[in-house]
N, C-alpha and C. Protein backbone atom coordinates (compact mmCIF):
# COMPACT_ATOMS: atom_id res chain seq x y z
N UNK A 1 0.82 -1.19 0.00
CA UNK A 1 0.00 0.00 0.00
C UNK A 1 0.87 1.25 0.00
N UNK A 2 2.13 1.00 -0.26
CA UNK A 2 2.80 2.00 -0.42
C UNK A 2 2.70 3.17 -1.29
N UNK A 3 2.99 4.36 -0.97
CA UNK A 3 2.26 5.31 -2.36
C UNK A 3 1.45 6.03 -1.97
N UNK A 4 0.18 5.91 -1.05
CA UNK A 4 -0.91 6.43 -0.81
C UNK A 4 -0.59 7.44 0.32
N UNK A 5 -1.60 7.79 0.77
CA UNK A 5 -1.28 8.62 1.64
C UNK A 5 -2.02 8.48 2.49
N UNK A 6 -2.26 8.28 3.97
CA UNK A 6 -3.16 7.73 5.29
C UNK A 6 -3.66 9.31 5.36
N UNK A 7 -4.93 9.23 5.43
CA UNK A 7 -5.99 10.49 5.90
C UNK A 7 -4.83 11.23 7.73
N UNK A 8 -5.34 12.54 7.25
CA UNK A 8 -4.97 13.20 8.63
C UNK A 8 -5.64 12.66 9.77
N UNK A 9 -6.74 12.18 9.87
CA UNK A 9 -7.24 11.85 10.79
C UNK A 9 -6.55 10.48 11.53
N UNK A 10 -6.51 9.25 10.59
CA UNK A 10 -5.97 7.76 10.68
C UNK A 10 -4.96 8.45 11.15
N UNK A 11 -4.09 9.21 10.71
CA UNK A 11 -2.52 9.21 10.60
C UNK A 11 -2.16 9.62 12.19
N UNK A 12 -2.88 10.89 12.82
CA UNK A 12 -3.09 10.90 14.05
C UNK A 12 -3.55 9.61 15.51
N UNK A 13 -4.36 9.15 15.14
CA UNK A 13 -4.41 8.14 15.87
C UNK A 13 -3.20 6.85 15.56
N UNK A 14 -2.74 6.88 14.46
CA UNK A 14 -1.74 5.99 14.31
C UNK A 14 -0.47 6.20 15.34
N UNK A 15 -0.42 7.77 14.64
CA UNK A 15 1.06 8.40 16.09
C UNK A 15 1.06 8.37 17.25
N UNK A 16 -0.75 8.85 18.00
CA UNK A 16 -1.03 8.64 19.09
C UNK A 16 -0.57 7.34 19.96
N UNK A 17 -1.32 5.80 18.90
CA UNK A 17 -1.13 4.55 19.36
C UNK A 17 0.74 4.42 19.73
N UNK A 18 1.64 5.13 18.56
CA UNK A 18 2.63 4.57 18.28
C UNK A 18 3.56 5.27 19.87
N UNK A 19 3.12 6.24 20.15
CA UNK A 19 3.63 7.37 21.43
C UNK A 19 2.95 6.76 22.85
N UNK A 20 2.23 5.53 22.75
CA UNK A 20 1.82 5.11 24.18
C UNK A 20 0.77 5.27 24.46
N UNK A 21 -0.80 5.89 24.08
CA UNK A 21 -1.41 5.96 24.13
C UNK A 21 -2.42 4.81 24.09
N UNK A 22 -3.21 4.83 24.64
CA UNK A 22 -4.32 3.86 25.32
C UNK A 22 -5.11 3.54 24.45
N UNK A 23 -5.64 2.85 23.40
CA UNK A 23 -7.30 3.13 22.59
C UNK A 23 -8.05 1.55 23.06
N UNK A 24 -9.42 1.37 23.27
CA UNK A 24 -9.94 0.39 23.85
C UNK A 24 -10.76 0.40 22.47
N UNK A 25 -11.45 -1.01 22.34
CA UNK A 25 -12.65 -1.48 21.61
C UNK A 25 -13.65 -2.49 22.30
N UNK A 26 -14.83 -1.91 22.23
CA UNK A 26 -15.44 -2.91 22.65
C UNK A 26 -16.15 -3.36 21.33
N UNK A 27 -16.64 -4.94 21.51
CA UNK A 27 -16.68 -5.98 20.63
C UNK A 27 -18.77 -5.68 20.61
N UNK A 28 -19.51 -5.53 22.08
CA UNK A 28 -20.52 -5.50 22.02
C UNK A 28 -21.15 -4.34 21.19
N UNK A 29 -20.35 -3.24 21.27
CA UNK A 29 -21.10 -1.95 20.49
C UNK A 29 -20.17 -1.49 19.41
N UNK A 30 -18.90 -2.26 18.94
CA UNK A 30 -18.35 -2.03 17.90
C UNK A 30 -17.87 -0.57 17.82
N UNK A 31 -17.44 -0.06 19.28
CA UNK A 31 -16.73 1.34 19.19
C UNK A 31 -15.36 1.28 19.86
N UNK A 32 -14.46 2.61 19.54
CA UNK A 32 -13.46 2.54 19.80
C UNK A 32 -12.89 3.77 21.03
N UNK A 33 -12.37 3.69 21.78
CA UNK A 33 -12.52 5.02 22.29
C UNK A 33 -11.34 5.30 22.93
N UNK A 34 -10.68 6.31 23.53
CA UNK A 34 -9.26 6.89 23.95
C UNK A 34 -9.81 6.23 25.75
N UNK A 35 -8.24 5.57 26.41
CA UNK A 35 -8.51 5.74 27.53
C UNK A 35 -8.57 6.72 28.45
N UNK A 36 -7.78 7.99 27.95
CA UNK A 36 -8.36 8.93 28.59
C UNK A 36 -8.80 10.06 27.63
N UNK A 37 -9.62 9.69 27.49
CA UNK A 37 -10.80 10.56 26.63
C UNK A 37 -11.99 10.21 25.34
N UNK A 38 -12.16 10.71 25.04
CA UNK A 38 -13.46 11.19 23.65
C UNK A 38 -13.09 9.66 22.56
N UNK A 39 -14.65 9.38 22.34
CA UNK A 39 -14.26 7.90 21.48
C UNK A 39 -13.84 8.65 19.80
N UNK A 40 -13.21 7.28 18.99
CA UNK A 40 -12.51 7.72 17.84
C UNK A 40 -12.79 6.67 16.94
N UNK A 41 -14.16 5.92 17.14
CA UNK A 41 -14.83 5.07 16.31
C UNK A 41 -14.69 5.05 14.78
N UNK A 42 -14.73 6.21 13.68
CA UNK A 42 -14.46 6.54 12.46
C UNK A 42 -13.57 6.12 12.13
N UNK A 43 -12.37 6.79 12.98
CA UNK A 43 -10.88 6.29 12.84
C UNK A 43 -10.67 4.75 12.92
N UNK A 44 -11.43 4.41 14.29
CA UNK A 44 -10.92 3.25 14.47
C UNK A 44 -11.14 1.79 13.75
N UNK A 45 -12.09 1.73 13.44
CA UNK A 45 -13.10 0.87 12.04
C UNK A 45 -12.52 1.18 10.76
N UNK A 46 -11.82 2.15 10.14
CA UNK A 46 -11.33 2.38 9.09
C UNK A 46 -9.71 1.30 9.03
N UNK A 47 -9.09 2.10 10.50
CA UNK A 47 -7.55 1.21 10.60
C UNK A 47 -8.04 -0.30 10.56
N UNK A 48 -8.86 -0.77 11.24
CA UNK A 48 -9.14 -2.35 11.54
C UNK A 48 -9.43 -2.94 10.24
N UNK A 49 -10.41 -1.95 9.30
CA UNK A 49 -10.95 -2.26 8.14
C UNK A 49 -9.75 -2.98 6.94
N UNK A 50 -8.87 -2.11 7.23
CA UNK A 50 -6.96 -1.36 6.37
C UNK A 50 -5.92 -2.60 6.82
N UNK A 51 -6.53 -2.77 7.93
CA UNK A 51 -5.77 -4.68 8.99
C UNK A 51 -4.23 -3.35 9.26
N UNK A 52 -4.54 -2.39 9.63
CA UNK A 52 -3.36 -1.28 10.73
C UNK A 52 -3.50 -1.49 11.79
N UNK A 53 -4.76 -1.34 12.30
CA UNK A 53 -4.46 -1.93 13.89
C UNK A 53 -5.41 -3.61 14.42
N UNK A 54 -5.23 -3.78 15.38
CA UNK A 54 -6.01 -5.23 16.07
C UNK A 54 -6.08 -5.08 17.03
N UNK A 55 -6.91 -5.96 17.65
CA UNK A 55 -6.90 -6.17 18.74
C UNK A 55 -6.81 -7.97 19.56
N UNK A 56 -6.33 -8.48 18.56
CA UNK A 56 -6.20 -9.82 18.35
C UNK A 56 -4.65 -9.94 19.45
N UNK A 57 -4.23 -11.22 20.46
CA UNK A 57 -3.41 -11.55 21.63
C UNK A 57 -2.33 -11.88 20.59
N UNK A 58 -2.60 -12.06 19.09
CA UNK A 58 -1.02 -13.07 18.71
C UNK A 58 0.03 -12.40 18.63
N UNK A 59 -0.43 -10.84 18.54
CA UNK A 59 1.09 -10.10 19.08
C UNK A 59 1.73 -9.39 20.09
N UNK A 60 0.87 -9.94 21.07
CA UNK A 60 1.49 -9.68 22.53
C UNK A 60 0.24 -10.03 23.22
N UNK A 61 0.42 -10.45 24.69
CA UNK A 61 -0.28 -10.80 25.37
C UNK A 61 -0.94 -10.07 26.33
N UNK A 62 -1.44 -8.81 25.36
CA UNK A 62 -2.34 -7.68 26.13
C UNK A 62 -4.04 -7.79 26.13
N UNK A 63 -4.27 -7.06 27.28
CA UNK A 63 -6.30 -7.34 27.17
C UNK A 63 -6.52 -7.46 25.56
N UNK A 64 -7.38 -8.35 25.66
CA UNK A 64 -8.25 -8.29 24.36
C UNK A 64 -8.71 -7.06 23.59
N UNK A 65 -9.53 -6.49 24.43
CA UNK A 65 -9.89 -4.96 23.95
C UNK A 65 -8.61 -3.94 24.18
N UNK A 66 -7.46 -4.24 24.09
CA UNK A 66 -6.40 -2.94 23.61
C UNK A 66 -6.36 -3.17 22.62
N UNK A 67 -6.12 -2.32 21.76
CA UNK A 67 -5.77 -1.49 20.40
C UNK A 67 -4.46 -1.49 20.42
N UNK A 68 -3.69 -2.08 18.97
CA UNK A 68 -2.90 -2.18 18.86
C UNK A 68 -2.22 -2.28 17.46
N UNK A 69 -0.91 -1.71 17.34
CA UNK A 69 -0.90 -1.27 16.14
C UNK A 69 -0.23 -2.64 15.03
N UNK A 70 -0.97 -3.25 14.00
CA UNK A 70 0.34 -4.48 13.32
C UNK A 70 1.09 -4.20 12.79
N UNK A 71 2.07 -5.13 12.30
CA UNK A 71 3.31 -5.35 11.70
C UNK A 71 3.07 -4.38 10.35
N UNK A 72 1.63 -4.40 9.48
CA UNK A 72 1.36 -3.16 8.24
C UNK A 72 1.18 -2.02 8.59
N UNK A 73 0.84 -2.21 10.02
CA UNK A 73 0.58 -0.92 10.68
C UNK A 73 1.90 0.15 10.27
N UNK A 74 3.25 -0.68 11.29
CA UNK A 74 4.32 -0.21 11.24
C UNK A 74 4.86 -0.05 10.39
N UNK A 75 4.77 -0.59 9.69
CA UNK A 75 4.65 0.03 7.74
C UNK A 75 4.40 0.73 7.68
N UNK A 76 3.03 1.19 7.14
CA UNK A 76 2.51 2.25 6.57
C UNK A 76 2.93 3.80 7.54
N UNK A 77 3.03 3.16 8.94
CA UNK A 77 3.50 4.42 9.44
C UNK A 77 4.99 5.00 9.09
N UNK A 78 5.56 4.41 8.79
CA UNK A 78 6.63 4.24 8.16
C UNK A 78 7.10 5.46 7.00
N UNK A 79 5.79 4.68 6.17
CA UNK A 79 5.99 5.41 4.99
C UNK A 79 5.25 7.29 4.83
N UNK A 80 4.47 6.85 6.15
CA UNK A 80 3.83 8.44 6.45
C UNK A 80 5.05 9.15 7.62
N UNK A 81 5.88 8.92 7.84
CA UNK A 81 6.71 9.43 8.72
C UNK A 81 7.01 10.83 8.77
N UNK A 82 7.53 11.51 7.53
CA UNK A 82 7.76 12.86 7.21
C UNK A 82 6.65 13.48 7.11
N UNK A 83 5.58 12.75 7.07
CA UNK A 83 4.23 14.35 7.29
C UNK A 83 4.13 15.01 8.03
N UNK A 84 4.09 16.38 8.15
CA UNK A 84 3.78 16.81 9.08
C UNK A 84 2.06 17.45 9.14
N UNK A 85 1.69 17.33 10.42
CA UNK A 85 0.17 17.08 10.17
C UNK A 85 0.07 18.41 11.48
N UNK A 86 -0.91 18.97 11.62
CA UNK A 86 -1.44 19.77 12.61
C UNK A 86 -2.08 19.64 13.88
């Protein structure tokens, strides 16, 4: 997927995840939300959609519902590195 360019929005929550930040999902209402703060559902259904983030144990053995960024994740962030975004 190299080439493209990740929306300002994705690209933010991507940096967020990548800087330590908390994001939860729950499975019953299919939302996503900051642990400390305001949910980011749009965002978050788009990355999952893209297979950028999971919440799946096979790459580390964190709660189920953490958010977490994959191996394309770290890719694509990769390749968005030099943006600078607002």
């Amino acid at each position: 997927m190299a080439g493209w360019w990740m929306p300002v929005p994705q690209l933010r929550v991507m940096r967020a995840l990548e800087n330590g930040f908390v994001m939860r999902y729950c499975s019953k209402t299919d939302t996503y939300w900051w642990e400390v703060g305001g949910k980011c559902t749009p965002q978050g259904r788009a990355l999952r959609n893209k297979g950028l983030i999971t919440t799946e144990r096979r790459f580390d053995g964190r709660l189920p519902d953490d958010v977490r960024i994959t191996p394309t994740g770290k890719n694509e962030l990769g390749y968005n590195r030099h943006r600078e975004i607002n």
